[in-house]
Protein backbone atom coordinates (compact mmCIF):
# COMPACT_ATOMS: atom_id res chain seq x y z
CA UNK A 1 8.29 -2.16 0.30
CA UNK A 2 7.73 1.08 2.02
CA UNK A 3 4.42 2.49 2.91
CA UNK A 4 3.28 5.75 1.02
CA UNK A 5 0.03 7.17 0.31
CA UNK A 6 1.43 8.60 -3.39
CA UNK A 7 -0.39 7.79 -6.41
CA UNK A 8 1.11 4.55 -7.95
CA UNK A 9 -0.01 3.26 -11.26
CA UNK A 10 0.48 -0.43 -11.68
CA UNK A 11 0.37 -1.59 -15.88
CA UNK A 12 -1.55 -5.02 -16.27
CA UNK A 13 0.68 -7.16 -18.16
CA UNK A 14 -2.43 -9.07 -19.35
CA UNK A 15 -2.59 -6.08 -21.98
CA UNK A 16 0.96 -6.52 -23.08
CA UNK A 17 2.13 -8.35 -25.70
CA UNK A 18 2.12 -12.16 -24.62
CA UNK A 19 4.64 -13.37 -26.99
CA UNK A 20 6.77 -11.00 -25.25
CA UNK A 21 6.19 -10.39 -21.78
CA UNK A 22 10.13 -10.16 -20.13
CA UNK A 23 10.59 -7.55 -22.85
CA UNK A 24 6.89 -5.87 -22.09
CA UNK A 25 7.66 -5.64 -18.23
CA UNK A 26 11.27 -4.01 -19.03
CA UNK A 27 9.71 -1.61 -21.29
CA UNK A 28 6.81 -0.32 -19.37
CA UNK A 29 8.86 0.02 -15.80
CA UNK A 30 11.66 2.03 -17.94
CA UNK A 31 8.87 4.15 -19.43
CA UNK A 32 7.38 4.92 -15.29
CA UNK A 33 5.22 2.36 -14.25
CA UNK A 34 5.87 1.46 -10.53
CA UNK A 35 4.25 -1.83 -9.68
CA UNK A 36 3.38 -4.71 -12.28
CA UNK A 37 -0.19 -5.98 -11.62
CA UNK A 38 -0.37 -9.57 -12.44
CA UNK A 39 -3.97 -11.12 -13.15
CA UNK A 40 -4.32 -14.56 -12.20
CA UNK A 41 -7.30 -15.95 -13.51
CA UNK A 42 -8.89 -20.30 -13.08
CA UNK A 43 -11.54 -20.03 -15.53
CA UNK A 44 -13.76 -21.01 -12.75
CA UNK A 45 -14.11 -18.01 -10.47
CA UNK A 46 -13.92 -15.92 -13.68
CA UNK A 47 -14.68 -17.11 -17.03
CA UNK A 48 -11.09 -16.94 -18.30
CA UNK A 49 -7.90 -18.63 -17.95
CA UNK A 50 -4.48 -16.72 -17.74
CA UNK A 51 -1.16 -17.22 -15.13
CA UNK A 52 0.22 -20.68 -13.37
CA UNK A 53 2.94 -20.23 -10.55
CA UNK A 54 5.52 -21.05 -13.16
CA UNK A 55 4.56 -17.96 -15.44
CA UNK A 56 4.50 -15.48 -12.52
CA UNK A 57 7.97 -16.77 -11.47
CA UNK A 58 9.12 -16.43 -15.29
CA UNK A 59 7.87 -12.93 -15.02
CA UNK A 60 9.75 -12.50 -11.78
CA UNK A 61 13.26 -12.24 -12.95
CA UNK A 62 11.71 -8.95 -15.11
CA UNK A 63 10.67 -7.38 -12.15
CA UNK A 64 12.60 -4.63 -10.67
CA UNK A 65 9.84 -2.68 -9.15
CA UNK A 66 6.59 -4.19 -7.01
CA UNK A 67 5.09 -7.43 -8.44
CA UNK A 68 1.43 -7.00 -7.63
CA UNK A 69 -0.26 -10.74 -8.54
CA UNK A 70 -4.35 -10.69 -8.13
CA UNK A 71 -5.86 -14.21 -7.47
CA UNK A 72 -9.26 -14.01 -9.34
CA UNK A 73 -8.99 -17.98 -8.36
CA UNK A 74 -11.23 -20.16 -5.84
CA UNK A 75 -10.25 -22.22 -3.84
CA UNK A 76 -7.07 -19.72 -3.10
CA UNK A 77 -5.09 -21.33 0.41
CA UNK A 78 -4.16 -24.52 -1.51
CA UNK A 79 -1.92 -21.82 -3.72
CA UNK A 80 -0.42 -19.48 -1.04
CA UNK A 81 3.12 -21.24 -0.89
CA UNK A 82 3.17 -21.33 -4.86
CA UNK A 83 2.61 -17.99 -5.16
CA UNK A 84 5.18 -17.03 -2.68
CA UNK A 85 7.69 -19.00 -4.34
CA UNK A 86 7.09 -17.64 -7.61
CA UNK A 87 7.97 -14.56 -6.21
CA UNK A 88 5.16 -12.16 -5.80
CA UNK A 89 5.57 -9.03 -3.14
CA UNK A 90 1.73 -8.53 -2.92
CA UNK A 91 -0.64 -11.31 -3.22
CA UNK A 92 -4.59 -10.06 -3.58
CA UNK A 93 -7.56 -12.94 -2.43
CA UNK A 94 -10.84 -11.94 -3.40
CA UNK A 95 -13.17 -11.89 -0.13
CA UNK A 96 -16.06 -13.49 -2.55
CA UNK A 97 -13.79 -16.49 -3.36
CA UNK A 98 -14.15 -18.42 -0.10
CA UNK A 99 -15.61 -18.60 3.65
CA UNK A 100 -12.13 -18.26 5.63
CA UNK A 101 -10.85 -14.55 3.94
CA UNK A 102 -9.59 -14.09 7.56
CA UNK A 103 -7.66 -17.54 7.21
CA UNK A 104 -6.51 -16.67 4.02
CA UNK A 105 -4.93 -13.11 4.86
CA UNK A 106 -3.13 -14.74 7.49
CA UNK A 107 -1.51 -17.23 5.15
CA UNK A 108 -0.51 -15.15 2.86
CA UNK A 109 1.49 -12.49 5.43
CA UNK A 110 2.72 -16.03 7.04
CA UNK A 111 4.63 -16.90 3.31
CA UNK A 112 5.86 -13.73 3.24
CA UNK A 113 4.17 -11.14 1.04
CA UNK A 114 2.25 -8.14 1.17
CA UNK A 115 -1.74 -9.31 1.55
CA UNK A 116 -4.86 -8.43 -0.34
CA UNK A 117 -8.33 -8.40 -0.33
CA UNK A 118 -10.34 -7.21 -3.65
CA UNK A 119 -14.33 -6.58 -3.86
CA UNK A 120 -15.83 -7.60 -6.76
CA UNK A 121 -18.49 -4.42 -7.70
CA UNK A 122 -21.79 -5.87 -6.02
CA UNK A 123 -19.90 -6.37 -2.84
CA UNK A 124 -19.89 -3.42 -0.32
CA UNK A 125 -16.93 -2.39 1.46
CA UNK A 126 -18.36 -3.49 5.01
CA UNK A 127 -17.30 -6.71 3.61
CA UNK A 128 -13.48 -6.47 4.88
CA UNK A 129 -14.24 -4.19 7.76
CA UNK A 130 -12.98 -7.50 9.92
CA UNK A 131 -9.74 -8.16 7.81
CA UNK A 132 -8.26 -4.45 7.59
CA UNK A 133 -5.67 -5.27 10.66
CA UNK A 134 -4.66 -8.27 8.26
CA UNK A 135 -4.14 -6.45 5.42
CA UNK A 136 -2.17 -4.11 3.27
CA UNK A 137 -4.47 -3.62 0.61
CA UNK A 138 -7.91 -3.52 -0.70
CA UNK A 139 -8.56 -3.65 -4.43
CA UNK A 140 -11.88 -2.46 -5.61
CA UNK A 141 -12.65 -3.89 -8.96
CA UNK A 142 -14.51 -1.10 -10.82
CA UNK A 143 -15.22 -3.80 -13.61
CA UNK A 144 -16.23 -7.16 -13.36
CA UNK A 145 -13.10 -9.32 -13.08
CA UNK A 146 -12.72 -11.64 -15.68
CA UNK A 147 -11.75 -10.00 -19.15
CA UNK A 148 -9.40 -7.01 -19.98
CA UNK A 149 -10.95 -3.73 -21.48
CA UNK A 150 -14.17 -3.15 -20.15
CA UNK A 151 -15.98 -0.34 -19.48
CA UNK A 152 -15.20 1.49 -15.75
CA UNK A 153 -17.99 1.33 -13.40
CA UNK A 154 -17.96 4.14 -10.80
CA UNK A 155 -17.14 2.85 -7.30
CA UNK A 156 -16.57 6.39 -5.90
CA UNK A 157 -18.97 5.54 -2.82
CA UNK A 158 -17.67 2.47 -2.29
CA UNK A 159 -13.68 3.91 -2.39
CA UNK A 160 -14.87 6.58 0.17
CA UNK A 161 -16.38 4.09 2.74
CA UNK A 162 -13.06 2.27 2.28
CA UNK A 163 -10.91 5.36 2.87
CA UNK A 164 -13.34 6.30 5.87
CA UNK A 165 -12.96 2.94 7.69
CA UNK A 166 -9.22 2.45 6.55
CA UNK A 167 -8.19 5.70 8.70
CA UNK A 168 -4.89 5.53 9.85
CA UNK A 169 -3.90 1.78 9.08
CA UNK A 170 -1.21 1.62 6.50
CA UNK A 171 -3.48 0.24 3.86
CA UNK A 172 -3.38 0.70 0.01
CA UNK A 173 -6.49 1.42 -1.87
CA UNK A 174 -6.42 -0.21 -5.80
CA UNK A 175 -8.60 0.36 -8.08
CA UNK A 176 -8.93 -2.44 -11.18
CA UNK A 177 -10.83 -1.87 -14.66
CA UNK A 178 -11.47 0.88 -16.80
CA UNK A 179 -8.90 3.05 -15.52
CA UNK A 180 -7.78 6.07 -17.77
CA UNK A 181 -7.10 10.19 -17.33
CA UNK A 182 -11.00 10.42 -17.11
CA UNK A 183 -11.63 8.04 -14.48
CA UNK A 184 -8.61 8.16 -12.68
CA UNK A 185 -9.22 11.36 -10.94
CA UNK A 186 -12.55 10.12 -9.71
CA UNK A 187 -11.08 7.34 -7.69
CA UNK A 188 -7.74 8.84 -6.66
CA UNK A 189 -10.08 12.10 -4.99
CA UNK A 190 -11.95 9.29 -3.14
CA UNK A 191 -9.15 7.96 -1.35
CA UNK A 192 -7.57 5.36 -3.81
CA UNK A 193 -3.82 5.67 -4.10
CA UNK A 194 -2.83 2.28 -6.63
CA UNK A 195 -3.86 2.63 -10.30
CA UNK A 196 -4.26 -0.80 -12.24
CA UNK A 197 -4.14 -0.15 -16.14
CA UNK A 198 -4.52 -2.06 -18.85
CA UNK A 199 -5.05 -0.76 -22.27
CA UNK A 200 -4.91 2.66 -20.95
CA UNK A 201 -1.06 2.21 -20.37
CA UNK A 202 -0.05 -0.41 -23.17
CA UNK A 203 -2.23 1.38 -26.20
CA UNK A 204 -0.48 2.35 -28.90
CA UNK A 205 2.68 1.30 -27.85
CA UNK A 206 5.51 -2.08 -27.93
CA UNK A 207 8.82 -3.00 -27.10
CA UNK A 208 10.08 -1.34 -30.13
CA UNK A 209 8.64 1.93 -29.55
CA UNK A 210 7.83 2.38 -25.92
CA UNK A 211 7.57 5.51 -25.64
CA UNK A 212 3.48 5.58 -25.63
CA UNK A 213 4.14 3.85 -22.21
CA UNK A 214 5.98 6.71 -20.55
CA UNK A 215 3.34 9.18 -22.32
CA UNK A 216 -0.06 6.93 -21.36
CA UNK A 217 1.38 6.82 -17.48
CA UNK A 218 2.26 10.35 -17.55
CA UNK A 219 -1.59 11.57 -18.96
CA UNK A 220 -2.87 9.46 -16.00
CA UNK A 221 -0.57 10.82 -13.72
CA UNK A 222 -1.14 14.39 -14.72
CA UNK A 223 -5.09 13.87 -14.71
CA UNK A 224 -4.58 13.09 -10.61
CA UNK A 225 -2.27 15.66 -9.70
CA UNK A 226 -2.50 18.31 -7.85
């Protein structure tokens, strides 16, 4: 992976078709997504349950672009190596789900992948003022983590802040929930430069007819450039 500040928008496969996801992850990175967020969830840091080790590395072998996997887990170091393994480039801890974040990013660039830290909306950004040097990206949940489709929730001061105290570093700002052409433009003039969608990518679309893909990416796109 090569460092750029260009607006990226990464489809959440936990709005594809689960029956179907090696065909989902083909379809969506032919139609012009460029990472593939993957949501990891325990059903104890989050009330839901979704991706083991062994799915992500199933998903793997799809994966021709950036696989972006987001721990919404707690404890997370006890998982590091499994993750890595499986195959993920990026691998996002949230800061809220344990004392030793610093710990934590350091594992994670130790097995070999990208590291980051996500902020859950009540928690400011002053949070991983300490771990920037450690890490190559923070993800700013603009929902609460735990379900697909909610409604956004504007973190445009927080994204700012971020942006401010990021400054030259080579640090990605992603932005999770409730992204769509609307909302999009609000976070990518902040600072933010990685787009998680869900339904905004995968509506009205499927492996049969994915063109909706390539036209849902393309409306976000458009509403951010420029």
């Amino acid at each position: 992976m090569t460092f750029d500040r260009s607006v990226k928008i990464a489809p959440s496969i936990l709005s594809a078709d689960f029956a179907d996801f090696g065909r989902e992850i083909q379809a969506v990175e032919a139609e012009g997504a460029d990472w593939i967020h993957v949501d990891v969830m325990d059903g104890h840091f989050v009330p839901n349950l979704t991706f083991g080790p062994p799915a992500v590395k199933a998903f793997r072998k799809h994966v021709k672009t950036v696989m972006d996997v987001h721990l919404m887990i707690s404890p997370v170091d006890a998982y590091i190596d499994a993750y890595a393994d499986a195959g993920a480039d990026i691998l996002t801890a949230h800061v809220e789900a344990g004392a030793h974040s610093h710990r934590t990013m350091q594992a994670i660039r130790g097995a070999g992948m990208k590291s980051g830290i996500a902020l859950n909306p009540g928690t400011p950004a002053e949070a991983v003022e300490h771990l920037l040097d450690l890490t190559d990206l923070v993800c700013v949940m603009t929902v609460n983590p735990g379900f697909g489709g909610q409604k956004f929730i504007d973190m445009t001061a927080k994204v700012r802040k971020l942006r401010e105290m990021i400054g030259d570093r080579p640090v990605h700002i992603e932005i999770d929930g409730g992204v769509d052409p609307t909302t999009a433009p609000l976070v990518v003039d902040a600072g933010a430069d990685v787009l998680v969608a869900g339904s905004a990518v995968f509506r009205g679309g499927s492996v049969e007819n994915p063109a909706p893909y390539g036209n849902n990416i393309r409306a976000i796109k458009a509403s951010v450039a420029g």
